[in-house]
Protein backbone atom coordinates (compact mmCIF):
# COMPACT_ATOMS: atom_id res chain seq x y z
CA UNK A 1 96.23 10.01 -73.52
CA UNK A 2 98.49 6.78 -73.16
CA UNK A 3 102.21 7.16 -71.07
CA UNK A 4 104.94 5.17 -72.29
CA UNK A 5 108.22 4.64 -70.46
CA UNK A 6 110.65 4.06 -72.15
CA UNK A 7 114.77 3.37 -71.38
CA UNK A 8 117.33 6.00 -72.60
CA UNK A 9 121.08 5.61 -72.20
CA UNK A 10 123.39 8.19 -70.91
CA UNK A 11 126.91 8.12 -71.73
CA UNK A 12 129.41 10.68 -70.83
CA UNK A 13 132.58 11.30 -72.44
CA UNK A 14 135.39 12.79 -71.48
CA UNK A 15 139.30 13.21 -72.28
CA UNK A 16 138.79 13.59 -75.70
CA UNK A 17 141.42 16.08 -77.51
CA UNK A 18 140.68 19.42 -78.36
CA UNK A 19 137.00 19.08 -77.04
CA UNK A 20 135.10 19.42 -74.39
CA UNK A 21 133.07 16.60 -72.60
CA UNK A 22 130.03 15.31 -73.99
CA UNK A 23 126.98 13.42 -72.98
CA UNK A 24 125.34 11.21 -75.15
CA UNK A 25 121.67 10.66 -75.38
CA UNK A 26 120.45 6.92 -77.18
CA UNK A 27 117.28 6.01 -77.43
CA UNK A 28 116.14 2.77 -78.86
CA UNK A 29 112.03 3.01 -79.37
CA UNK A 30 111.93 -0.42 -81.36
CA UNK A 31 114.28 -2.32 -83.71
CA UNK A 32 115.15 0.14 -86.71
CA UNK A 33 113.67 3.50 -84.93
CA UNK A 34 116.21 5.66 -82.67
CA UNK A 35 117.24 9.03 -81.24
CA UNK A 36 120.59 10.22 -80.68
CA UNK A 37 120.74 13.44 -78.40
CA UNK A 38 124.54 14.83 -78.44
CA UNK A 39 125.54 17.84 -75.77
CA UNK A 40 129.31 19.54 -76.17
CA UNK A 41 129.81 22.88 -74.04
CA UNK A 42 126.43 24.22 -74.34
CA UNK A 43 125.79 22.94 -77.68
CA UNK A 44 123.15 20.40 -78.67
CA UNK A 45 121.86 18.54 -81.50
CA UNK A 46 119.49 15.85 -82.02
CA UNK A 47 118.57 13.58 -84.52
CA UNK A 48 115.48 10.83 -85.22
CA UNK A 49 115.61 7.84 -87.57
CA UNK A 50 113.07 5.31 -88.37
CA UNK A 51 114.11 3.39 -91.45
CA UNK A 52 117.50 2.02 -90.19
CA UNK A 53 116.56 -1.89 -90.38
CA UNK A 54 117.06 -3.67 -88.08
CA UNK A 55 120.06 -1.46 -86.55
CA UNK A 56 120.04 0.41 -82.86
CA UNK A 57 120.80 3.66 -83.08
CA UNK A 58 124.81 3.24 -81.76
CA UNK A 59 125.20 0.78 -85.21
CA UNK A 60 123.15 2.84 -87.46
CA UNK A 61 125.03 6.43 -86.18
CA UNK A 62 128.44 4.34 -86.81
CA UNK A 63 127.50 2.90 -90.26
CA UNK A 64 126.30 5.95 -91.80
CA UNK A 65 128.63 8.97 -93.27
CA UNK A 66 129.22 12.17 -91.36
CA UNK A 67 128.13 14.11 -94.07
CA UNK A 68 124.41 12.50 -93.60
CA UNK A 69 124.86 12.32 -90.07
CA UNK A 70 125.64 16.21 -90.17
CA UNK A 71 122.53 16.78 -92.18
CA UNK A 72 120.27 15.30 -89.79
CA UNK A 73 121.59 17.03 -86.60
CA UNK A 74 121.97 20.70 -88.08
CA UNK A 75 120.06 20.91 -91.79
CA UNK A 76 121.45 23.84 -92.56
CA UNK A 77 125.11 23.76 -91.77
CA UNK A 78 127.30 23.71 -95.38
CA UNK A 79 130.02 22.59 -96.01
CA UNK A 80 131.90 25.27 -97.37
CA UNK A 81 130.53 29.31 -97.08
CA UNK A 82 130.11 31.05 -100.32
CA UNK A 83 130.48 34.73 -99.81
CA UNK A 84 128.64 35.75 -102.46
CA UNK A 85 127.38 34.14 -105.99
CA UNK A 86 130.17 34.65 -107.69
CA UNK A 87 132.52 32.85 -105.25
CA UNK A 88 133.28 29.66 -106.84
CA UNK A 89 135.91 28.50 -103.84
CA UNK A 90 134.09 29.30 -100.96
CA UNK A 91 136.11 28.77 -97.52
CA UNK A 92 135.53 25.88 -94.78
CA UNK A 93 132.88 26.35 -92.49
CA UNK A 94 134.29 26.18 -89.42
CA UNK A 95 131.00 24.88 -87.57
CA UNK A 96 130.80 22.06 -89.78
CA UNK A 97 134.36 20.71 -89.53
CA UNK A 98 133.55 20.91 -85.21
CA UNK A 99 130.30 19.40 -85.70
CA UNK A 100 132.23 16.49 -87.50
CA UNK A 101 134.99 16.45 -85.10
CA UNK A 102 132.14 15.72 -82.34
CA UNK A 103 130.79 12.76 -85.08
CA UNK A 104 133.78 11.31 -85.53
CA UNK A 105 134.26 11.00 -81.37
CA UNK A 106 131.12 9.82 -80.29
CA UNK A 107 131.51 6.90 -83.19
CA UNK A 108 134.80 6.44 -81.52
CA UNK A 109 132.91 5.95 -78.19
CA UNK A 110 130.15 3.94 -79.40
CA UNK A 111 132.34 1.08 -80.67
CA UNK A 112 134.14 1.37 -77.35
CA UNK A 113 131.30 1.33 -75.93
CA UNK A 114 129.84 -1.58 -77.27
CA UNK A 115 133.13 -3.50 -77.29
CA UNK A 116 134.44 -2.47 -80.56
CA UNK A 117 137.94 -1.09 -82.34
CA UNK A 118 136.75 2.07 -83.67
């Protein structure tokens, strides 16, 4: 059995509108392989990458679309709900567009964060 330690940031956000606070999970294990842990009232998801380059996870979470970043942290979630098959419209799925609305924040707080105009 080996024991690493290993050194995960916390960030808490707060203030944002129309959501509750967060806390952010990042966890860098070597250059191009991260974790991102996100928490929003009672919530969580979680997501592990180890082909981003030679990114950290706060650069490779902000580079990347929502739409993959949403597919890594909840697989399942659609974008639109199809009642049945012969529903070509479908209507928005609500969980998705808050899942994104939590995306799009914690990119806004990573570039503050790191010192950057989202």
């Amino acid at each position: 059995m080996e024991i690493e330690k290993t050194t995960i940031e916390k960030l808490r956000i707060t203030g944002i509108k129309n959501l509750d606070p967060m806390t952010i999970f990042l966890e860098n294990f070597k250059s191009g392989e991260g974790e991102i842990t996100i928490k929003c009232y009672g919530e969580g998801w979680s997501a592990y990458w180890g082909g981003m380059g030679d990114r950290t996870i706060e650069k490779f979470f902000c580079d990347v679309n929502n739409d993959y970043i949403i597919g890594k942290l909840d697989g399942g979630l659609s974008r639109i709900i199809y009642e049945n098959y012969d529903d070509e419209k479908g209507t928005p799925n609500y969980k998705y567009q808050y899942l994104s609305k939590i995306v799009d924040a914690v990119k806004d707080a990573l570039h503050l964060y790191k010192g950057e105009q989202p």
